[in-house]
N, C-alpha and C. Protein backbone atom coordinates (compact mmCIF):
# COMPACT_ATOMS: atom_id res chain seq x y z
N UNK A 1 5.11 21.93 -7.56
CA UNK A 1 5.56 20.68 -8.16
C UNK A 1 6.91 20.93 -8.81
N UNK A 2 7.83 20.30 -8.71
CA UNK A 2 9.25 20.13 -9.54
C UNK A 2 9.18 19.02 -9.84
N UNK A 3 10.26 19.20 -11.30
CA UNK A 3 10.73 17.87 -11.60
C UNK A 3 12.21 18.09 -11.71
N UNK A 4 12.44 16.60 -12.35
CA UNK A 4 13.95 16.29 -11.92
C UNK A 4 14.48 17.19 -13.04
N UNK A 5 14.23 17.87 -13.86
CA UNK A 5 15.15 18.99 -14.18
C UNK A 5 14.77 20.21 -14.11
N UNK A 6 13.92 20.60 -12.72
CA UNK A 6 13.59 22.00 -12.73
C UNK A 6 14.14 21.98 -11.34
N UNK A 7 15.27 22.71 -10.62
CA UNK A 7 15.35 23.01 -9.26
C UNK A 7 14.04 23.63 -8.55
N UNK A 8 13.67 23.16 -7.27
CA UNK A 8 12.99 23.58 -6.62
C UNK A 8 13.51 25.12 -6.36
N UNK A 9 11.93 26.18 -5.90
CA UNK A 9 12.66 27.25 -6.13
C UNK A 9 12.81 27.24 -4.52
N UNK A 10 13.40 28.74 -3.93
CA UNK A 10 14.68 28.46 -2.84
C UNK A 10 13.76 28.59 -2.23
N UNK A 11 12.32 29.05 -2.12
CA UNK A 11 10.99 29.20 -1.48
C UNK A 11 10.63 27.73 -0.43
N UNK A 12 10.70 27.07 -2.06
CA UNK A 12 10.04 25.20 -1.67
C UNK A 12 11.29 24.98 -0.70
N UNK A 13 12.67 25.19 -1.22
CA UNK A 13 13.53 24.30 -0.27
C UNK A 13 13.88 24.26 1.10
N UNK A 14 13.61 25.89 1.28
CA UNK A 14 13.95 26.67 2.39
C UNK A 14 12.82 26.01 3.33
N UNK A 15 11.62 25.83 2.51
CA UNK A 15 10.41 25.45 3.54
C UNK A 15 10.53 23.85 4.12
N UNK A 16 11.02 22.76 3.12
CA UNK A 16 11.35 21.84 3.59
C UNK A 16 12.54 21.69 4.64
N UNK A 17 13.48 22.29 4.44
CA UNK A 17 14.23 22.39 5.48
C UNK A 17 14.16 22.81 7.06
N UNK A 18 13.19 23.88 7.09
CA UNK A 18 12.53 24.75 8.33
C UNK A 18 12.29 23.56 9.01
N UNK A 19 12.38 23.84 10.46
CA UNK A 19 12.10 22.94 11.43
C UNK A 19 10.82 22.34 11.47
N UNK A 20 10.29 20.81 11.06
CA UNK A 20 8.58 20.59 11.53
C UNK A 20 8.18 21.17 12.46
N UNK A 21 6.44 21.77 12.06
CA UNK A 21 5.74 21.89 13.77
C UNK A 21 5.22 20.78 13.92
N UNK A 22 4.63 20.75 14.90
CA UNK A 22 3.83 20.02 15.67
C UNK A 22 2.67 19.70 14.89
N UNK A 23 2.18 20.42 14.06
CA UNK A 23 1.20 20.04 13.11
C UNK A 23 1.65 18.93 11.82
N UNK A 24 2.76 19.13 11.59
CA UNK A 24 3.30 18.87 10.28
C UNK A 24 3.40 17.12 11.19
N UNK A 25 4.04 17.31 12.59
CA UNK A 25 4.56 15.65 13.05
C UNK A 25 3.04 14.70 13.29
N UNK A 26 2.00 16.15 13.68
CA UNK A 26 0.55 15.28 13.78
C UNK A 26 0.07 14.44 12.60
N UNK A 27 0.65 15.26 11.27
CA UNK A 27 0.20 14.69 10.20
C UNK A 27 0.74 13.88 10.18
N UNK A 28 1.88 13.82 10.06
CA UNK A 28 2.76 12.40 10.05
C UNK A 28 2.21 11.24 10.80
N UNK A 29 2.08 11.81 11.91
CA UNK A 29 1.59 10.34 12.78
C UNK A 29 -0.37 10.30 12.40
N UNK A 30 -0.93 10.93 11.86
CA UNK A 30 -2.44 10.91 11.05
C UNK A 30 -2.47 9.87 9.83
N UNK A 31 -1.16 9.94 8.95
CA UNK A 31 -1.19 9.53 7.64
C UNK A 31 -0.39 7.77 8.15
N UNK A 32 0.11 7.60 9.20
CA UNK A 32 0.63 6.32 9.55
C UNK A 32 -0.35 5.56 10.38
N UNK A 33 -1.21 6.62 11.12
CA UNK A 33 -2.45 5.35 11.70
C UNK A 33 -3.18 5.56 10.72
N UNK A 34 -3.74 6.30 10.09
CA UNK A 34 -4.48 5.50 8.85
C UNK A 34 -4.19 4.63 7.78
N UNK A 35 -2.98 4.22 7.52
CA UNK A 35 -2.05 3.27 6.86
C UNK A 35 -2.54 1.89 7.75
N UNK A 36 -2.49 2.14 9.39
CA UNK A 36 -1.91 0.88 10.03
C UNK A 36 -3.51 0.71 10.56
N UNK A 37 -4.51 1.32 10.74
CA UNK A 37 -5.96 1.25 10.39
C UNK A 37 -6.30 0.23 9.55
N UNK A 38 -6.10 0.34 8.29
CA UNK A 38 -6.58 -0.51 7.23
C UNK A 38 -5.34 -1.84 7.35
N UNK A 39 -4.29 -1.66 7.40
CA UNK A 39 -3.87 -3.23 7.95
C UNK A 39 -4.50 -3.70 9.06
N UNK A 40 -4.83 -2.84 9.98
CA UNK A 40 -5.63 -3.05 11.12
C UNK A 40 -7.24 -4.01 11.03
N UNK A 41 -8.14 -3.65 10.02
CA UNK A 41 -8.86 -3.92 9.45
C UNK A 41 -8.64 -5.27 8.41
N UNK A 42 -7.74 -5.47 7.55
CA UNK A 42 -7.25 -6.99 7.27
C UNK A 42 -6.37 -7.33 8.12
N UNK A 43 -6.08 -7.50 9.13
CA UNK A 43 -5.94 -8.07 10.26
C UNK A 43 -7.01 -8.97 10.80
N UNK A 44 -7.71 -8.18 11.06
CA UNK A 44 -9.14 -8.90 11.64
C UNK A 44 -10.10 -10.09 11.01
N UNK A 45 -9.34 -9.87 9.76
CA UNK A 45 -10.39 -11.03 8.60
C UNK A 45 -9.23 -12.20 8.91
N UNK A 46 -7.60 -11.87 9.40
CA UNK A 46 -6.71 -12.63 9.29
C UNK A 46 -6.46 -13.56 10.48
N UNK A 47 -6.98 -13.51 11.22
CA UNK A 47 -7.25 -14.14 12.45
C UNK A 47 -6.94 -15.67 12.31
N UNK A 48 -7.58 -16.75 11.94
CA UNK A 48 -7.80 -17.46 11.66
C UNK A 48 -6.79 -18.16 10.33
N UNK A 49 -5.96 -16.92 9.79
CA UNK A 49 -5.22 -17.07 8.14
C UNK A 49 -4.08 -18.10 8.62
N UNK A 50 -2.83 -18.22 9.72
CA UNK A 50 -2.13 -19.40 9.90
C UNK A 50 -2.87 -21.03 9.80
N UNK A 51 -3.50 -20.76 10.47
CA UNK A 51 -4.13 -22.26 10.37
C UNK A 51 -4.85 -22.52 8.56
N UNK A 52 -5.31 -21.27 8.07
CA UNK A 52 -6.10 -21.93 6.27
C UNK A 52 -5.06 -21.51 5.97
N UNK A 53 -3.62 -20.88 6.31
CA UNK A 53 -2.37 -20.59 4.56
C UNK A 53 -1.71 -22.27 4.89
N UNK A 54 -1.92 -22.94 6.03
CA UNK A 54 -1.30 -24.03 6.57
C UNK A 54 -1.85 -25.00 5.65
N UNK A 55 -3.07 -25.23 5.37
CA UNK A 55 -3.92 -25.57 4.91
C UNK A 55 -3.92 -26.10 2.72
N UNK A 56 -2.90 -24.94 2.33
CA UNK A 56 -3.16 -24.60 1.17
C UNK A 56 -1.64 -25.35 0.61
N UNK A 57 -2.12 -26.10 -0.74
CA UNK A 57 -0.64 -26.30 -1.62
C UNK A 57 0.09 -25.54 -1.97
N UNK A 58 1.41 -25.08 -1.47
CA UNK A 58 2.02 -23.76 -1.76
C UNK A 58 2.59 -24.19 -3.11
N UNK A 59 3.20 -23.09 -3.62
CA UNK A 59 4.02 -23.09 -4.35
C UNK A 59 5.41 -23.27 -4.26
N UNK A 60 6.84 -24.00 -4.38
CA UNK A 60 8.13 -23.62 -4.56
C UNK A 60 8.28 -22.55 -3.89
N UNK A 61 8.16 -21.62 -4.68
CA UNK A 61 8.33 -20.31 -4.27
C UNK A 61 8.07 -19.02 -3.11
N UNK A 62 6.53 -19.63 -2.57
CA UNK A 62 6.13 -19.19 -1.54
C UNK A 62 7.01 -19.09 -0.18
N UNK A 63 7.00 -17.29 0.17
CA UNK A 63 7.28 -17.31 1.48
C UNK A 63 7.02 -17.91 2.24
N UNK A 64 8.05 -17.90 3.45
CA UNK A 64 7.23 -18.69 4.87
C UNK A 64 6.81 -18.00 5.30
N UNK A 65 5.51 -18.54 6.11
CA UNK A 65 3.96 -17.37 6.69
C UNK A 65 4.69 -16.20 7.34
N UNK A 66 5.72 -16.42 8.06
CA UNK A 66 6.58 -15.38 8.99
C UNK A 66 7.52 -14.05 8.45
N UNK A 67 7.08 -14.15 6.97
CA UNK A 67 7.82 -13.22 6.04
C UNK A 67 6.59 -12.40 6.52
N UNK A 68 5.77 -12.75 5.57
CA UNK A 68 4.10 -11.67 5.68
C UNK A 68 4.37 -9.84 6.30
N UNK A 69 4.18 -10.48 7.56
CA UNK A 69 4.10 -9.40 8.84
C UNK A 69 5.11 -8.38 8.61
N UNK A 70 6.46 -8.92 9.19
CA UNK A 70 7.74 -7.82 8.88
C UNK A 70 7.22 -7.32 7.75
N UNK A 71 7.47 -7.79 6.85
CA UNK A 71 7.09 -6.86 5.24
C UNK A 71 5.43 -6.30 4.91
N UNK A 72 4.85 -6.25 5.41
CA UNK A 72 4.07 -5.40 5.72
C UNK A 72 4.21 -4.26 6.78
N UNK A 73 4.56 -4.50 7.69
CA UNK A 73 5.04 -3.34 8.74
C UNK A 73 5.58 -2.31 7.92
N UNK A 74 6.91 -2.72 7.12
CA UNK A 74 7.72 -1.72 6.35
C UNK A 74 6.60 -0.71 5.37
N UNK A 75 6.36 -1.64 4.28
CA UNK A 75 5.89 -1.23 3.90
C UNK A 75 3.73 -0.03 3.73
N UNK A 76 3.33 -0.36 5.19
CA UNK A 76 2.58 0.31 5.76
C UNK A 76 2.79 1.83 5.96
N UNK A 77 4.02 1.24 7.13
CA UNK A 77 5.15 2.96 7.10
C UNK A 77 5.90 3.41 6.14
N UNK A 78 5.86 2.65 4.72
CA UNK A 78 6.61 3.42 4.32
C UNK A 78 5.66 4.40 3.22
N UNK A 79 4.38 3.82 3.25
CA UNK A 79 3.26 4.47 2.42
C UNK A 79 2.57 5.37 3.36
N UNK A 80 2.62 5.51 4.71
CA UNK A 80 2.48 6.48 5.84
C UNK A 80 2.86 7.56 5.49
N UNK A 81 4.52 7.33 5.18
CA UNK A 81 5.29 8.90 5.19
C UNK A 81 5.11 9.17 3.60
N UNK A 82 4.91 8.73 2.38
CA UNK A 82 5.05 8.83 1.22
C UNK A 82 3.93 10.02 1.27
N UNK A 83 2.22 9.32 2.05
CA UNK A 83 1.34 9.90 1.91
C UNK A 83 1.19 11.47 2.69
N UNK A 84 2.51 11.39 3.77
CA UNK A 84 2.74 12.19 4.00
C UNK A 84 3.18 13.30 3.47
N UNK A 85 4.19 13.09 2.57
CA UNK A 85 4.91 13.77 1.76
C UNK A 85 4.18 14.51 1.05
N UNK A 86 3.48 14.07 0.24
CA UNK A 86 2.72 14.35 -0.97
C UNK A 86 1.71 15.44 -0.07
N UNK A 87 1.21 14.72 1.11
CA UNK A 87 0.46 15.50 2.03
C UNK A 87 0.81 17.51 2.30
N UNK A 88 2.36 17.35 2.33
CA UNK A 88 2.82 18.73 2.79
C UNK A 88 2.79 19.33 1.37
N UNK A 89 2.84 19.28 0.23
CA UNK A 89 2.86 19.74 -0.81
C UNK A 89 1.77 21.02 -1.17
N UNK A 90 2.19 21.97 -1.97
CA UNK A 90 0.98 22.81 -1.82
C UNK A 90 -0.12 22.21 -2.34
N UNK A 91 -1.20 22.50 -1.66
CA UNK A 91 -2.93 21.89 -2.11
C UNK A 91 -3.56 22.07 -3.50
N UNK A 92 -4.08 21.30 -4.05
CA UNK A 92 -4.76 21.84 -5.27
C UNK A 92 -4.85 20.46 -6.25
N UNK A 93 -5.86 20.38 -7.27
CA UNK A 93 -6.30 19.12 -7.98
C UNK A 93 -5.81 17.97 -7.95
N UNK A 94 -4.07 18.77 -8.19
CA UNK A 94 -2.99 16.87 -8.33
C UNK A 94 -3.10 16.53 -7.04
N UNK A 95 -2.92 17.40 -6.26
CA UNK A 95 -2.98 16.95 -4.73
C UNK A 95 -3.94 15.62 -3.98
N UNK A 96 -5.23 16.47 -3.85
CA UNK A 96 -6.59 16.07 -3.75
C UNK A 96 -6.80 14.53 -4.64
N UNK A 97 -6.66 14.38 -5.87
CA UNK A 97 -6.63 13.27 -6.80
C UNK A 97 -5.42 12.42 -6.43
N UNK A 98 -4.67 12.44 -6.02
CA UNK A 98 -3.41 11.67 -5.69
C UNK A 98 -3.78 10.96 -4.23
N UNK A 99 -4.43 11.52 -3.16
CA UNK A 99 -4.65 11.08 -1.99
C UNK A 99 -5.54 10.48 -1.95
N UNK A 100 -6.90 10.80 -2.83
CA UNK A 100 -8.25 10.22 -3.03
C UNK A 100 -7.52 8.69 -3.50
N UNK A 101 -6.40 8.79 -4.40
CA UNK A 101 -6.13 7.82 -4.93
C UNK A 101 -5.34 6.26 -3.91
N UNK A 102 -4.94 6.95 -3.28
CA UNK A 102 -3.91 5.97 -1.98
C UNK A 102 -5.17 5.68 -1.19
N UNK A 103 -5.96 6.57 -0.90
CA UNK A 103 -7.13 6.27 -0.12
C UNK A 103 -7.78 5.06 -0.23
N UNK A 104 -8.07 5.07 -1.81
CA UNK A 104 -8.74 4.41 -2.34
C UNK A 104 -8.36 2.91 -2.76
N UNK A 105 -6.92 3.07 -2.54
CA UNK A 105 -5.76 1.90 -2.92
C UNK A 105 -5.63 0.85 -1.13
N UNK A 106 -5.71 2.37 0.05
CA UNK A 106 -5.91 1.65 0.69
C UNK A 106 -7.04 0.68 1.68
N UNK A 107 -8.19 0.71 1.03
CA UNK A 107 -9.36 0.00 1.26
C UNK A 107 -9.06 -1.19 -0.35
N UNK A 108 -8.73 -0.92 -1.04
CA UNK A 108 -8.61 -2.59 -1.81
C UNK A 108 -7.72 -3.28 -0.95
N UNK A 109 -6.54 -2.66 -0.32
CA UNK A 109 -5.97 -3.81 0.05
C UNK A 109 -6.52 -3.65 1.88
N UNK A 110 -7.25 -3.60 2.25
CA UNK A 110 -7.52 -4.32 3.30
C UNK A 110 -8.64 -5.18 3.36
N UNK A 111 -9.51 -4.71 2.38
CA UNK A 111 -10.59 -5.67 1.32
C UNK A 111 -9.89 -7.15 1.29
N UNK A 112 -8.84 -7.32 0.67
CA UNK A 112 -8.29 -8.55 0.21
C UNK A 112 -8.06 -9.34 1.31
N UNK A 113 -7.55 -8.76 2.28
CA UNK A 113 -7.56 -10.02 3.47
C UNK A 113 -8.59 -10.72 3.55
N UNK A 114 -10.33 -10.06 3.99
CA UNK A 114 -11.20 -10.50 4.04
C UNK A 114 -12.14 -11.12 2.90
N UNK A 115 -11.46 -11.22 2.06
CA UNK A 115 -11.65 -11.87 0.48
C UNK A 115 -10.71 -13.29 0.21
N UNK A 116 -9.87 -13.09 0.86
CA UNK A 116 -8.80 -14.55 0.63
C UNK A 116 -8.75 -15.25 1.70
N UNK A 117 -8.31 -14.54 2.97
CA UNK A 117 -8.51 -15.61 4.35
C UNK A 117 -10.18 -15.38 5.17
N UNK A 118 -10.43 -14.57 5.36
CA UNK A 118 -12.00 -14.88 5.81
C UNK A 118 -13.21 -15.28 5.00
N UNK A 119 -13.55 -14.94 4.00
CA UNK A 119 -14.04 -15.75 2.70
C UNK A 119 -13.90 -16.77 1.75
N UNK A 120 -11.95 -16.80 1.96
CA UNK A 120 -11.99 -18.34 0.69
C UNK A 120 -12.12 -18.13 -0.78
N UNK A 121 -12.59 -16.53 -1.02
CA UNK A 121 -12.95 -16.45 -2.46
C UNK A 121 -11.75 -16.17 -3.20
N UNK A 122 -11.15 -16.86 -3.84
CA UNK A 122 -9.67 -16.98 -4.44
C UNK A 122 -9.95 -15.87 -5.14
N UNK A 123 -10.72 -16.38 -6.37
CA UNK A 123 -10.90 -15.25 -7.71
C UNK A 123 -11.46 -13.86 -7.55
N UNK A 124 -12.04 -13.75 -6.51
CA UNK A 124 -12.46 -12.50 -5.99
C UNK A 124 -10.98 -11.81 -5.46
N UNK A 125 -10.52 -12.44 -4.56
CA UNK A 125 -9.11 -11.67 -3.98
C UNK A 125 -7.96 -11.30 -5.15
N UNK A 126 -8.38 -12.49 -6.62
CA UNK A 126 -7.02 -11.92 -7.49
C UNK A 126 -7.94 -10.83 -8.24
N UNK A 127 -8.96 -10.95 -8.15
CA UNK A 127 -10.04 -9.43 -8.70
C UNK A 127 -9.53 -8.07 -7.85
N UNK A 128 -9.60 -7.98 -6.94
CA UNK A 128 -9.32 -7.07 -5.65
C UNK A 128 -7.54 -6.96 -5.64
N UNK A 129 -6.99 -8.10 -6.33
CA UNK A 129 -5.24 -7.53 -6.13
C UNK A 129 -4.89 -6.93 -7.53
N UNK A 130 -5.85 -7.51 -7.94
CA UNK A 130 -5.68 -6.83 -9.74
C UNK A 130 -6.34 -5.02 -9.68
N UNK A 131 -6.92 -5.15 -8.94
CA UNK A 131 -7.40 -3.26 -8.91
C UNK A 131 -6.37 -3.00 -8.16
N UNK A 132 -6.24 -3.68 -6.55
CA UNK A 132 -5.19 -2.93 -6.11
C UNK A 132 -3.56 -2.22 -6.93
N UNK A 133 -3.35 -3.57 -7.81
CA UNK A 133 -2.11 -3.20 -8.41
C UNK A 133 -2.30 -1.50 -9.25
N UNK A 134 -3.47 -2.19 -10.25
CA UNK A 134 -3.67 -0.30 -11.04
C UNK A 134 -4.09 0.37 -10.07
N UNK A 135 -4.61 0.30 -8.71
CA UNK A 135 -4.93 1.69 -8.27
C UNK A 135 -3.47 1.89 -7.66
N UNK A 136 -2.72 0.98 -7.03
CA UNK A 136 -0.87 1.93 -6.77
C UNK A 136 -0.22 2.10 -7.40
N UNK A 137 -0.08 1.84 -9.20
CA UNK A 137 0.50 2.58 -10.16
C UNK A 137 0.07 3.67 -10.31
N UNK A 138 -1.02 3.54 -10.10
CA UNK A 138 -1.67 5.54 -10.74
C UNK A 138 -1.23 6.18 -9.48
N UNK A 139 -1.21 5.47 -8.38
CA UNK A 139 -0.98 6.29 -6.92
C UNK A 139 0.38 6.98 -7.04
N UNK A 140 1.15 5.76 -7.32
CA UNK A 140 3.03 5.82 -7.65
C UNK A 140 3.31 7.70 -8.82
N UNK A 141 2.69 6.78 -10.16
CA UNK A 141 3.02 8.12 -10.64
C UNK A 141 2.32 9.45 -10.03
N UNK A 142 1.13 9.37 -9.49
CA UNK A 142 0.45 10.53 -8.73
C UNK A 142 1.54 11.18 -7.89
N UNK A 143 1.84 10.47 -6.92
CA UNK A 143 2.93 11.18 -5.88
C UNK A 143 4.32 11.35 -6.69
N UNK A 144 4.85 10.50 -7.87
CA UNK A 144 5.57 10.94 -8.19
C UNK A 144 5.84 11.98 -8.98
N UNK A 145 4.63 12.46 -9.54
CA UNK A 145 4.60 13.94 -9.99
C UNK A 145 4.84 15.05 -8.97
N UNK A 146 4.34 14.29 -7.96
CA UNK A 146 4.01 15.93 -6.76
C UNK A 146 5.60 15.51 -6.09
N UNK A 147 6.09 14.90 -5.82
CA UNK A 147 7.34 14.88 -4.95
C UNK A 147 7.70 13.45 -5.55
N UNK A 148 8.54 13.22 -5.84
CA UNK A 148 9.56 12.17 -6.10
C UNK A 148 9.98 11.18 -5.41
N UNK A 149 10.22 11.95 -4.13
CA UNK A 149 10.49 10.78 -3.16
C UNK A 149 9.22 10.02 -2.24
N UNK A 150 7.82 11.00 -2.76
CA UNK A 150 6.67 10.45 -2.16
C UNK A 150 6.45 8.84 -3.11
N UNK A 151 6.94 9.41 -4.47
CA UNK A 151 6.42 8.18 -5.04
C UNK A 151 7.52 7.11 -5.16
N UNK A 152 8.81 7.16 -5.19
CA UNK A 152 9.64 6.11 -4.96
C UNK A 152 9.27 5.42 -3.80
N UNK A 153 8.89 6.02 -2.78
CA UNK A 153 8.72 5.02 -1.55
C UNK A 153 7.64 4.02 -1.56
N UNK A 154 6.60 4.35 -2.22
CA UNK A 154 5.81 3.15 -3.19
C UNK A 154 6.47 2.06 -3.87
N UNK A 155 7.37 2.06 -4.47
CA UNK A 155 8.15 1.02 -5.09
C UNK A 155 8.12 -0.05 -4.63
N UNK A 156 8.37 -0.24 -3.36
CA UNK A 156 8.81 -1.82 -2.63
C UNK A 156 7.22 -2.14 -2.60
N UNK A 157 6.53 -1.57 -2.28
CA UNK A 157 4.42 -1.55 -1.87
C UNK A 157 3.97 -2.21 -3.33
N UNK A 158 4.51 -1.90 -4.92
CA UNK A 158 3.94 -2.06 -5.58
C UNK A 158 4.92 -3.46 -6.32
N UNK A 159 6.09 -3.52 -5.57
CA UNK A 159 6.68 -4.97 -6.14
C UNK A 159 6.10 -5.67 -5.15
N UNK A 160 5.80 -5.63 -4.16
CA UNK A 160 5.09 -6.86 -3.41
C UNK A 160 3.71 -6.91 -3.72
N UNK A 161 2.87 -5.96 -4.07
CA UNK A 161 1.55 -6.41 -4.19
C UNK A 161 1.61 -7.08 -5.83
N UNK A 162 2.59 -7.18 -6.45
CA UNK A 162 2.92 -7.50 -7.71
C UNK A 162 2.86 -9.28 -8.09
N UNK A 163 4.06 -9.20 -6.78
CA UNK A 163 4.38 -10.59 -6.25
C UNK A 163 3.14 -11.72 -5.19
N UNK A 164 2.46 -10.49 -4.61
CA UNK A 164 0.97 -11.26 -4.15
C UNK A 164 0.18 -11.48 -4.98
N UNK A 165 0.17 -10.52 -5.88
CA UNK A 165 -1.28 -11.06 -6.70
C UNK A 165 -0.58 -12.61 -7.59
N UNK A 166 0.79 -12.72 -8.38
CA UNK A 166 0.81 -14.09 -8.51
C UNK A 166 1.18 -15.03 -7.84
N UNK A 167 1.06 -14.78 -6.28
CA UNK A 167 0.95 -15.61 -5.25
C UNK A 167 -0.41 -16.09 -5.28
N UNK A 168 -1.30 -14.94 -4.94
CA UNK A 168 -2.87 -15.37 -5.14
C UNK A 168 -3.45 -16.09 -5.84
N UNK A 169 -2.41 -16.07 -7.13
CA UNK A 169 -3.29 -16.38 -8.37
C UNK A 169 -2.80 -18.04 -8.50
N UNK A 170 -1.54 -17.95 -8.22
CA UNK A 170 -1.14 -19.87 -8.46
C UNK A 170 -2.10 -20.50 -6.69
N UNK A 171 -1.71 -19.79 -5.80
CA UNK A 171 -2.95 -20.26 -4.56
C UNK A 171 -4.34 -20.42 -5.15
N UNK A 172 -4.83 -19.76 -5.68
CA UNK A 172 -6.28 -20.36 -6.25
C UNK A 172 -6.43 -21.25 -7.15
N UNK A 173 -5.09 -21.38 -8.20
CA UNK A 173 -5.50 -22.37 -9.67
C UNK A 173 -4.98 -23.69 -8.78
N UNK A 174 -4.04 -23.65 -7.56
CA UNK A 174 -3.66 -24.92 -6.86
C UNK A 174 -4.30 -25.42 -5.93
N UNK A 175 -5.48 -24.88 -5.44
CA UNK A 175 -6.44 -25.07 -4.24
C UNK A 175 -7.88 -24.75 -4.43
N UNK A 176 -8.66 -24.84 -5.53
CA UNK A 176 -9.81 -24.71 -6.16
C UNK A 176 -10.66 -25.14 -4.90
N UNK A 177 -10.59 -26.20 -4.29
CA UNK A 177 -11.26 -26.96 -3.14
C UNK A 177 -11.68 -25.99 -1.70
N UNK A 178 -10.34 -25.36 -1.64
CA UNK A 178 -10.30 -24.22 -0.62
C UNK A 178 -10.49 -23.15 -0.76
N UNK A 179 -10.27 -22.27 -2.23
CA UNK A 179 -10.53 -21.15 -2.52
C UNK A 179 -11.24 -21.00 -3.68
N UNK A 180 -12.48 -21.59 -3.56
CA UNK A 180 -13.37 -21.13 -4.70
C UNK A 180 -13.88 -20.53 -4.92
């Protein structure tokens, strides 16, 4: 682990620099289908979500449905390689607790699809975006203890799920009828 005022020693740097193997790119592509798995998984509850977000009194403010996707893509991959990151780090408690933690961050949010568009349950989904949010802060600083740039790449992941949950939340106090 380094921080921003301890240089990595020439051990760590030398090793990041060394050419990936083939193991290191498997992980990479391991830690991005399991990212795109669980979107994969609220996907499936989302089927049906154009026709009920069509459905719902937006807000002012609300994206158009066609934002969604792109910005999820990004941010899928960009919690792929973060988890990656943190992944190559040497093994041991922070490690293990930091991944358990994204793990765990990423089943709330594929939970929520099937809580807001296949269920309808408004207050349940701002229940489920409200854990999600504290479980990717603790995730954020987790990786950002172990690597820095694992946890900056969380940033954009945790201003949008920031911005969904009071999306969620004015969608339910404005559509009680539809999302009760």
């Amino acid at each position: 682990m380094t921080s921003p005022s301890t240089p990595p020693s020439p051990a760590t740097a030398s090793a990041r620099r060394a050419p990936l193997s083939f193991h290191t790119w498997l992980a990479l592509a391991s830690w991005l289908l399991l990212c795109f798995i669980a979107a994969g998984t609220g996907s499936v509850a989302s089927v049906q979500a154009p026709q009920f977000y069509a459905q719902l009194v937006q807000p002012p403010w609300a994206p158009p449905p066609g934002v969604f996707g792109p910005v999820w893509s990004v941010l899928y991959t960009l919690m792929g390689i973060a988890a990656w990151l943190v992944w190559r780090e040497p093994a041991g408690k922070a490690r293990r607790q930091a991944l358990a933690l994204f793990c765990a961050q990423l089943a709330l949010n594929a939970l929520w699809s099937w809580l807001f568009f296949q269920w309808h349950r408004g207050a349940w989904a701002l229940a489920d975006i409200a854990l999600l949010g504290i479980c990717v802060a603790a995730t954020f600083v987790a990786f950002l203890r172990l690597r820095t740039l694992a946890g900056l790449l969380l940033l954009p992941y945790l201003a949008w799920i920031s911005f969904a949950g009071a999306l969620n939340y004015t969608l339910w106090r404005m559509n009680p009828g539809l999302l009760g």
